[in-house]
N, C-alpha and C. Protein backbone atom coordinates (compact mmCIF):
# COMPACT_ATOMS: atom_id res chain seq x y z
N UNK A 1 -49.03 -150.51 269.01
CA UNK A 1 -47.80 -149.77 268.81
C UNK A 1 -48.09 -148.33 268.40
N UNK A 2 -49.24 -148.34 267.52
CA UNK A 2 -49.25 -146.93 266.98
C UNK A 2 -50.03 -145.59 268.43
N UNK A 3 -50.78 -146.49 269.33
CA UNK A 3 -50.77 -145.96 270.54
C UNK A 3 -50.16 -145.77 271.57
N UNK A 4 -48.88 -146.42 271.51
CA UNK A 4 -48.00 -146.04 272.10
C UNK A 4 -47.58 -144.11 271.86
N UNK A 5 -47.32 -144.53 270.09
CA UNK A 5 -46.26 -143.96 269.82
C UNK A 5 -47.20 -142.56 269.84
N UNK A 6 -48.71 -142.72 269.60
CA UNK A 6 -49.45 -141.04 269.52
C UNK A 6 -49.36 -140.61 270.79
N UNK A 7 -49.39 -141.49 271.95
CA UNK A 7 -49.21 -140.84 273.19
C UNK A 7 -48.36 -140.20 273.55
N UNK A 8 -47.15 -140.89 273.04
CA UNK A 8 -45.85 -140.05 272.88
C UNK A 8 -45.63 -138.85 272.37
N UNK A 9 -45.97 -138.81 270.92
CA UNK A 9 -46.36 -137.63 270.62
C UNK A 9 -47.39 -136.37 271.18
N UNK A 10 -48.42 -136.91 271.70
CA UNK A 10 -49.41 -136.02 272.74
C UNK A 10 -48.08 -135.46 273.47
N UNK A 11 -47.64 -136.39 274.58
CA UNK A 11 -46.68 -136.24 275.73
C UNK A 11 -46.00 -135.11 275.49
N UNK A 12 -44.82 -134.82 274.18
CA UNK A 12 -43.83 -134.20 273.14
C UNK A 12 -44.54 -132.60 273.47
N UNK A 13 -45.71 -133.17 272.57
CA UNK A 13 -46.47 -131.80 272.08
C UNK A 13 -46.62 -131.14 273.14
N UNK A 14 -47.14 -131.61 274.35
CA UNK A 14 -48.00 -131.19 275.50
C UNK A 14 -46.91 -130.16 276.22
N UNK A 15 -45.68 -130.78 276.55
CA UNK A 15 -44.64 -130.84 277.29
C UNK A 15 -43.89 -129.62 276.48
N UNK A 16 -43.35 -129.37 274.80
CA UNK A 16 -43.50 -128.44 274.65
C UNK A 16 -44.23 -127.23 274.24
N UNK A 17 -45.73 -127.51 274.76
CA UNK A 17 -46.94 -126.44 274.51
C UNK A 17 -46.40 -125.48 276.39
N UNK A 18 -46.41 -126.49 277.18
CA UNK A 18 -45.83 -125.87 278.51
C UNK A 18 -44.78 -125.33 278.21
N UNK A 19 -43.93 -125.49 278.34
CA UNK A 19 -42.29 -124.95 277.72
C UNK A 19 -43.02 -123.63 277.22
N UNK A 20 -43.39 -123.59 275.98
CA UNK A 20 -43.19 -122.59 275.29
C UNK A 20 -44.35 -121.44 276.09
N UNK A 21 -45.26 -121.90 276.55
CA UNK A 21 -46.08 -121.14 277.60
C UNK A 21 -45.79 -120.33 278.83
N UNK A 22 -44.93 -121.35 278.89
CA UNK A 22 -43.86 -120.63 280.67
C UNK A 22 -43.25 -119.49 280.16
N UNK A 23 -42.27 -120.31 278.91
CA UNK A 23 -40.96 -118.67 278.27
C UNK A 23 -42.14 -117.84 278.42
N UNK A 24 -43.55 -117.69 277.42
CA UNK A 24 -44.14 -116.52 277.17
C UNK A 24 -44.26 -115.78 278.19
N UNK A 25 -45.09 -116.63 279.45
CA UNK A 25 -45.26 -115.64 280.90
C UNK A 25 -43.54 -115.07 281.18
N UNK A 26 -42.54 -115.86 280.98
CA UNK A 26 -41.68 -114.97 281.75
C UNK A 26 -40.97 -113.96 280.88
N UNK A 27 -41.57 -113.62 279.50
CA UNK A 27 -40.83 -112.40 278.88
C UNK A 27 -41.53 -111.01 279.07
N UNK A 28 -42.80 -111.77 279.31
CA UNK A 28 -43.74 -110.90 279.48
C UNK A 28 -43.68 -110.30 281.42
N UNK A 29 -43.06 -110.80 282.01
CA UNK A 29 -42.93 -110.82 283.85
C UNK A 29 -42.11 -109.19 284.15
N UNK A 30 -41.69 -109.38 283.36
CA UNK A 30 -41.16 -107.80 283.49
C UNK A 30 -40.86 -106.68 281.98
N UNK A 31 -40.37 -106.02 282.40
CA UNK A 31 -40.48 -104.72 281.28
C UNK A 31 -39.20 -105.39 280.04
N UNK A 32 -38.11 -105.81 281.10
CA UNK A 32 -36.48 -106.38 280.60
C UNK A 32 -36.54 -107.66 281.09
N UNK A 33 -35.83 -108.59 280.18
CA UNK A 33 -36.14 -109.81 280.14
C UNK A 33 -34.94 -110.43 279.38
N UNK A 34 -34.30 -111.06 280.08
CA UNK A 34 -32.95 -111.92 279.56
C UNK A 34 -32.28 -113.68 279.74
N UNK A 35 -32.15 -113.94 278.66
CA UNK A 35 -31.85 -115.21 278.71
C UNK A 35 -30.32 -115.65 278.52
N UNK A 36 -29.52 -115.75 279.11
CA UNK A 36 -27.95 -115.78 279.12
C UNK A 36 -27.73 -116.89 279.27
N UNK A 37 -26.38 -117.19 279.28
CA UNK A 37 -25.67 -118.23 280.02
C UNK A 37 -25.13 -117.46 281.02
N UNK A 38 -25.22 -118.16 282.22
CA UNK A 38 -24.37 -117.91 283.59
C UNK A 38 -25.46 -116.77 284.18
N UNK A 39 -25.04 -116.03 285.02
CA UNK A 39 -25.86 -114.82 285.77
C UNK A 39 -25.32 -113.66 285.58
N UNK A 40 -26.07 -112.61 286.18
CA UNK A 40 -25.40 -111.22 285.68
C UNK A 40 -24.13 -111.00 286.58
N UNK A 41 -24.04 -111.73 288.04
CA UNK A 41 -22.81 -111.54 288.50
C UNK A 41 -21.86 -112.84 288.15
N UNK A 42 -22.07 -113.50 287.24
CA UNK A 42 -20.99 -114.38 286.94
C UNK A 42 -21.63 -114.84 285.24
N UNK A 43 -21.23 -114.15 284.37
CA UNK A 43 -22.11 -114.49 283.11
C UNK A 43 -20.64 -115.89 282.51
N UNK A 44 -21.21 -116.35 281.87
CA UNK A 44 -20.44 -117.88 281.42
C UNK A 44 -20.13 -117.46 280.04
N UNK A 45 -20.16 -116.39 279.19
CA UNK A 45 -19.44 -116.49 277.64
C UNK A 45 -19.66 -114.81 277.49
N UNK A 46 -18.72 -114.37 277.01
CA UNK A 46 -18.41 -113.39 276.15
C UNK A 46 -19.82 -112.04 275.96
N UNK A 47 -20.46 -112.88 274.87
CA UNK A 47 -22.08 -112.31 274.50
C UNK A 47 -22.69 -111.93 275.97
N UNK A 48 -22.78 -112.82 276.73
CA UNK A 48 -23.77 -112.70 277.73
C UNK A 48 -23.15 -111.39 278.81
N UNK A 49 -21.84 -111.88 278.89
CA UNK A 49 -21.38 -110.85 279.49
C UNK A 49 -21.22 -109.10 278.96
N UNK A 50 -21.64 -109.20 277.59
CA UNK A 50 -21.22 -107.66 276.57
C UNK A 50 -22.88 -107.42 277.31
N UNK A 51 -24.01 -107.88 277.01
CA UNK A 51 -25.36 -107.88 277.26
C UNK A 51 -25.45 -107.46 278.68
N UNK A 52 -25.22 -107.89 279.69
CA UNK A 52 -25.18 -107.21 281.29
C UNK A 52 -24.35 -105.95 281.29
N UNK A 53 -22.68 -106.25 280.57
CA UNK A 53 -22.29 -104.67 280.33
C UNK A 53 -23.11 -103.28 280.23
N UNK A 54 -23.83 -103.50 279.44
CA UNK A 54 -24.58 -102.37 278.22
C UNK A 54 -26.00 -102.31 279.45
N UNK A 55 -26.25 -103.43 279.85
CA UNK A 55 -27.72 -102.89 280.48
C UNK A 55 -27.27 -102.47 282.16
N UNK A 56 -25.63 -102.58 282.51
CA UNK A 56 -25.44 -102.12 284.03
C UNK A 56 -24.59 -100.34 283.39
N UNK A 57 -24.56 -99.92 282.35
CA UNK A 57 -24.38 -98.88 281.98
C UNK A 57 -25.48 -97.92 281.99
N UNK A 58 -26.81 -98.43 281.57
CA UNK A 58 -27.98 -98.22 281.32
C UNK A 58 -28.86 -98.29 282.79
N UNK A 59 -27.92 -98.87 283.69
CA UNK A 59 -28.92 -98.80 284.75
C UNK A 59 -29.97 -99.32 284.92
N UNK A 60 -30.53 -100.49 284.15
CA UNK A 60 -31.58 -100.93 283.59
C UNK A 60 -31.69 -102.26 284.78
N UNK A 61 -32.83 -102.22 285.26
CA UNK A 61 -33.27 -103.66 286.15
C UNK A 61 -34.02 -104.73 285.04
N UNK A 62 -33.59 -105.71 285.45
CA UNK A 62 -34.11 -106.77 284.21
C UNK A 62 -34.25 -108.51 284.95
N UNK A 63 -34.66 -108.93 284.29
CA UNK A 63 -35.40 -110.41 284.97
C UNK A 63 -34.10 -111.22 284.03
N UNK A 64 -32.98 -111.97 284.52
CA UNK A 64 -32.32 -112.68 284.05
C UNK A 64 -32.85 -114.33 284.25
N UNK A 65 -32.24 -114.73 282.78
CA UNK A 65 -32.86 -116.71 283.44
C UNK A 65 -31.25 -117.38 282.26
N UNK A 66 -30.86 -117.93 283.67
CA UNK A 66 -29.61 -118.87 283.05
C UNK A 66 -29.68 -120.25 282.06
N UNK A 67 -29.44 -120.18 280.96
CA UNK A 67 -29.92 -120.94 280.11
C UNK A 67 -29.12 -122.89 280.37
N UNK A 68 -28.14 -121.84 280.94
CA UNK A 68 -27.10 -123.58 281.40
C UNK A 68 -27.40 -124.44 282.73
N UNK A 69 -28.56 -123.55 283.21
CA UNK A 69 -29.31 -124.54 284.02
C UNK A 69 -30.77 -125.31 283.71
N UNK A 70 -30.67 -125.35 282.80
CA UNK A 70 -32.37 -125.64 281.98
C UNK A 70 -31.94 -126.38 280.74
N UNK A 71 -31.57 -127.39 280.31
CA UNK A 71 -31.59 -127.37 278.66
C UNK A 71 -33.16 -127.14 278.10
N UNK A 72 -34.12 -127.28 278.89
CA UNK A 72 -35.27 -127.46 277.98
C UNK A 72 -35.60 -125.94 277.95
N UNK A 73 -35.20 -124.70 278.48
CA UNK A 73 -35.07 -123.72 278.63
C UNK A 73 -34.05 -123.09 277.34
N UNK A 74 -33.30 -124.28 277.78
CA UNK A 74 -32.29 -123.08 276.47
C UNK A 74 -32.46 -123.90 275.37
N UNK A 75 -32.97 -124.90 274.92
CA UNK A 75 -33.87 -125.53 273.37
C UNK A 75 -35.22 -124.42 273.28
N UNK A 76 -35.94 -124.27 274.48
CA UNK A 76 -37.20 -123.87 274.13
C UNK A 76 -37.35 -122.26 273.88
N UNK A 77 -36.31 -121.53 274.11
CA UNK A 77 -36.30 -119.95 274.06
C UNK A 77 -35.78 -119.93 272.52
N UNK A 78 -34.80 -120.43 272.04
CA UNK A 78 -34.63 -120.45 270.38
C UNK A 78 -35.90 -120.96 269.91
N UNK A 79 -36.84 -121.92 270.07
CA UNK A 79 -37.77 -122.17 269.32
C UNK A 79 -38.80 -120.69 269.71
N UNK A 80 -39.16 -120.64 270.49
CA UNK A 80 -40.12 -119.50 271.06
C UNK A 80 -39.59 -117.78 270.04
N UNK A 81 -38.20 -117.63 270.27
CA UNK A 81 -37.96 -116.57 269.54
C UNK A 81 -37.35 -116.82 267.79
N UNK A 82 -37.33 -117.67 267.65
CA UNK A 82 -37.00 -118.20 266.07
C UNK A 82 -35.52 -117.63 266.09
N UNK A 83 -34.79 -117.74 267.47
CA UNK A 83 -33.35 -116.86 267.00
C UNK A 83 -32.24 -118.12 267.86
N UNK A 84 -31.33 -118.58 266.59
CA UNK A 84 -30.68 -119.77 267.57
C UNK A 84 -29.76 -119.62 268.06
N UNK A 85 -29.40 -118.22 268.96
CA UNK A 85 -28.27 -117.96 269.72
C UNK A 85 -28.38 -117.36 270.64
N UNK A 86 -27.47 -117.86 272.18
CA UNK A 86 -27.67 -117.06 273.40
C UNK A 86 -26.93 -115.95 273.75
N UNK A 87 -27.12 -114.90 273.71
CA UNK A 87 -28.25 -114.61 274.75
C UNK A 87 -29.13 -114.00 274.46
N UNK A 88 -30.60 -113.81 274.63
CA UNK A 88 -31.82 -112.94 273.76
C UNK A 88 -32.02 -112.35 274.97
N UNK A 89 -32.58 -111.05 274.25
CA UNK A 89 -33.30 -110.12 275.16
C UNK A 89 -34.55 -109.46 274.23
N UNK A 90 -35.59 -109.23 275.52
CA UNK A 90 -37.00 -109.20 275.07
C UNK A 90 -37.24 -107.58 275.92
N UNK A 91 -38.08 -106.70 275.71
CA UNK A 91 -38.07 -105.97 276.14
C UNK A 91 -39.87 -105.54 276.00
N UNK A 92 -40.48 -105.23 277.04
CA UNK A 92 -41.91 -105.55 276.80
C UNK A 92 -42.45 -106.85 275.84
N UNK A 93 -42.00 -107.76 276.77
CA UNK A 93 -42.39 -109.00 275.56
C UNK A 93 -42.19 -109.25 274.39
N UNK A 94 -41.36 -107.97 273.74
CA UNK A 94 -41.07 -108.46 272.12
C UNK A 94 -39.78 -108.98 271.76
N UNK A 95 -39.41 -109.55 271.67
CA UNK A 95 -37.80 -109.91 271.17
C UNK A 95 -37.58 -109.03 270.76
N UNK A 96 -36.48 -108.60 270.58
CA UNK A 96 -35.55 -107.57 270.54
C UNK A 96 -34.15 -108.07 269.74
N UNK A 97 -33.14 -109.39 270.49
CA UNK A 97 -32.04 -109.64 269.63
C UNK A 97 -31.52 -110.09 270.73
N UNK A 98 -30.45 -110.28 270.25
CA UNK A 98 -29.03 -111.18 271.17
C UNK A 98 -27.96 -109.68 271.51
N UNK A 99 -26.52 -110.02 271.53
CA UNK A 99 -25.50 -109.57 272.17
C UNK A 99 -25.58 -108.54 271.21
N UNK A 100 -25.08 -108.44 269.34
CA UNK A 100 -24.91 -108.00 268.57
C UNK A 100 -25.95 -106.80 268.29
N UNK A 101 -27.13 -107.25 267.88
CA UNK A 101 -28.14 -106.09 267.93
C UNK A 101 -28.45 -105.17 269.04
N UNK A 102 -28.11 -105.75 270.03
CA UNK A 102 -28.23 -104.81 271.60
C UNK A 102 -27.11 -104.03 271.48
N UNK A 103 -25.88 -104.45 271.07
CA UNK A 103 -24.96 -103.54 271.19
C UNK A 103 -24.88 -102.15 270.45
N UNK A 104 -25.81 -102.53 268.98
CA UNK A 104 -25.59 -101.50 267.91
C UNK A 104 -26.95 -100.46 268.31
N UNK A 105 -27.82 -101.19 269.23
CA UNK A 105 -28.84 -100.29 269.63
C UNK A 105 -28.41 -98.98 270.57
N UNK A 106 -27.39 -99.81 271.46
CA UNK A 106 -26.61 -98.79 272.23
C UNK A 106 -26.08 -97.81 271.75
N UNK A 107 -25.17 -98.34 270.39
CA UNK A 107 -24.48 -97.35 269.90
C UNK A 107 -25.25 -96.50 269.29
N UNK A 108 -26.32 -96.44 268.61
CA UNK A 108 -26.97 -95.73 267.98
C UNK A 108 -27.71 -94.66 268.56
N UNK A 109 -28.10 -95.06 269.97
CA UNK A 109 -29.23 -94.56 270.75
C UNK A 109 -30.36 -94.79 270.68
N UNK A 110 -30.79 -95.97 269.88
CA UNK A 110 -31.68 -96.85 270.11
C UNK A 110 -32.44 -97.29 271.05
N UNK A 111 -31.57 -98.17 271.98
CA UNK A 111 -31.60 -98.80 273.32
C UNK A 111 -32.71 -97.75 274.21
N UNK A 112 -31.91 -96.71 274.11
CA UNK A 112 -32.75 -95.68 275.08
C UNK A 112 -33.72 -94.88 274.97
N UNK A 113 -34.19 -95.10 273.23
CA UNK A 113 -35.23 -94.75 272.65
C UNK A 113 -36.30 -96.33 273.66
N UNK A 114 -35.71 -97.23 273.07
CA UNK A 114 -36.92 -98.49 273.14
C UNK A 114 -37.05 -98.49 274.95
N UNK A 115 -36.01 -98.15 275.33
CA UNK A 115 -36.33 -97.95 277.31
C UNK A 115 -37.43 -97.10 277.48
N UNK A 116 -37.33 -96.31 276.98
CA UNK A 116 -38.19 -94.99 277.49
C UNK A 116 -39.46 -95.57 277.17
N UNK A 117 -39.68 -95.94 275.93
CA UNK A 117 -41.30 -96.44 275.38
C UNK A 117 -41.70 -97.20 276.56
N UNK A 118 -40.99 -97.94 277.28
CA UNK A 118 -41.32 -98.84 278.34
C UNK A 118 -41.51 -98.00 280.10
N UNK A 119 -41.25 -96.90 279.87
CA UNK A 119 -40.95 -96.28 281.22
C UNK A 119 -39.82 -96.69 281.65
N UNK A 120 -38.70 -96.81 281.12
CA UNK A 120 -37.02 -96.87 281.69
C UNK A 120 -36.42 -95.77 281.69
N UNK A 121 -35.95 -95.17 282.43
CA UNK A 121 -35.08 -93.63 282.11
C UNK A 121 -33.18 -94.31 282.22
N UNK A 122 -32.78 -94.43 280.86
CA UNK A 122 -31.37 -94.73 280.73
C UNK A 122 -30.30 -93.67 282.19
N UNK A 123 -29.29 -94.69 283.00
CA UNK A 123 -28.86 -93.62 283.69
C UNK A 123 -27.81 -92.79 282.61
N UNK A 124 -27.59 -92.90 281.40
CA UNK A 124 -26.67 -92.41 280.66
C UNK A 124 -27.22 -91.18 280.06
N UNK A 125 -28.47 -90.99 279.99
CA UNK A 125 -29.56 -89.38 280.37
C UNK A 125 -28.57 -88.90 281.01
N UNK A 126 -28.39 -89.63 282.31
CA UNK A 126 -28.44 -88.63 284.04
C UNK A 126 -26.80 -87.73 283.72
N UNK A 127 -26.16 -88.57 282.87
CA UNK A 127 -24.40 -88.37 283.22
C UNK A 127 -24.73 -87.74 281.78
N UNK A 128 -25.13 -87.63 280.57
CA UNK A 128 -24.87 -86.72 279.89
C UNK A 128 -25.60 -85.21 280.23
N UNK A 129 -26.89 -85.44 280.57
CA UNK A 129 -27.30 -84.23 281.26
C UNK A 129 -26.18 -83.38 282.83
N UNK A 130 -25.86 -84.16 283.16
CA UNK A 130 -24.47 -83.74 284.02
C UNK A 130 -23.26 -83.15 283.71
N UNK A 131 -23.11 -83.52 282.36
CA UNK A 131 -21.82 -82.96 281.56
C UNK A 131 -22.12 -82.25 281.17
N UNK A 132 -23.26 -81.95 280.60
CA UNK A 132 -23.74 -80.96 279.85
C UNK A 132 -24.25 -79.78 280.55
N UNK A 133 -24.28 -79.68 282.08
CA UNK A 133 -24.37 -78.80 283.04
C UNK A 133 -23.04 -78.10 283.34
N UNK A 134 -22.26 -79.02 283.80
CA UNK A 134 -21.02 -79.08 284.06
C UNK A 134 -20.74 -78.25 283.02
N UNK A 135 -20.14 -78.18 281.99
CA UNK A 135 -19.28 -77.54 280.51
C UNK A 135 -19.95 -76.10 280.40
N UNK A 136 -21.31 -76.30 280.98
CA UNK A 136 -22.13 -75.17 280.95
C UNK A 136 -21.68 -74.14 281.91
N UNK A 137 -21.41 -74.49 283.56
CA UNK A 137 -20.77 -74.13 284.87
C UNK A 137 -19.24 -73.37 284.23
N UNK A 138 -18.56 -73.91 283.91
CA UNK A 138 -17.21 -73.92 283.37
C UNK A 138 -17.08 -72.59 282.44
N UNK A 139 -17.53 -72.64 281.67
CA UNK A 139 -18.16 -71.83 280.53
C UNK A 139 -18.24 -70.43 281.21
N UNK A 140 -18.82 -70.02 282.20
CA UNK A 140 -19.54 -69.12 282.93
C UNK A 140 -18.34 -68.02 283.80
């Protein structure tokens, strides 16, 4: 019985040593890295959808993975990032935060500080540098 039950446990362990191995390769697969519910053209709750908002403002290309097609995906990304709510975003492999902290990064100008470290150029550069031409034109 008790070999049953260590095998089981091996099995557990093994099964989430993979799990948590895969998340790592795929936060690390690209620069932006997101774990939602639903997709970026059909996001399934609120959060997930504020999170695609802010990064299709930003212009930002990013590796999305739908958490409501995986449960062992969406158990194993809260254990992997120690954060128990969807949706996380990783940005050069580091966690970063969910809906809430992404948002206040935006607001702050954060966001486009931590893009750039990565080689992202925010398109919200492109349109304030535009206005700021513009007002300049006007001016003249």
């Amino acid at each position: 019985m008790l070999n049953v039950g260590g095998r089981l446990t091996r099995i557990i362990i093994r099964s989430f040593a993979t799990k948590s191995d895969e998340i790592g390769n795929l936060v690390k697969k690209n620069k932006v890295v997101v774990f939602m519910k639903g997709i970026p053209e059909e996001p399934r709750c609120g959060f997930s959808n504020a999170v695609v908002q802010i990064f299709r403002m930003h212009g930002v290309p990013y590796d999305a993975h739908d958490v409501l097609q995986d449960e062992e995906l969406r158990q194993g990304i809260k254990e992997y990032s120690k954060w128990p709510t969807i949706p996380q975003v990783f940005i050069n492999g580091d966690f970063v935060g969910g809906c809430d902290i992404l948002l206040e990064m935006h607001r702050n100008g954060e966001l486009v500080e931590e893009l750039k470290k990565v080689g992202i150029k925010s398109a919200l550069l492109d349109k304030e540098n535009t206005s700021q031409s513009e007002s300049t034109k006007s001016k003249e």
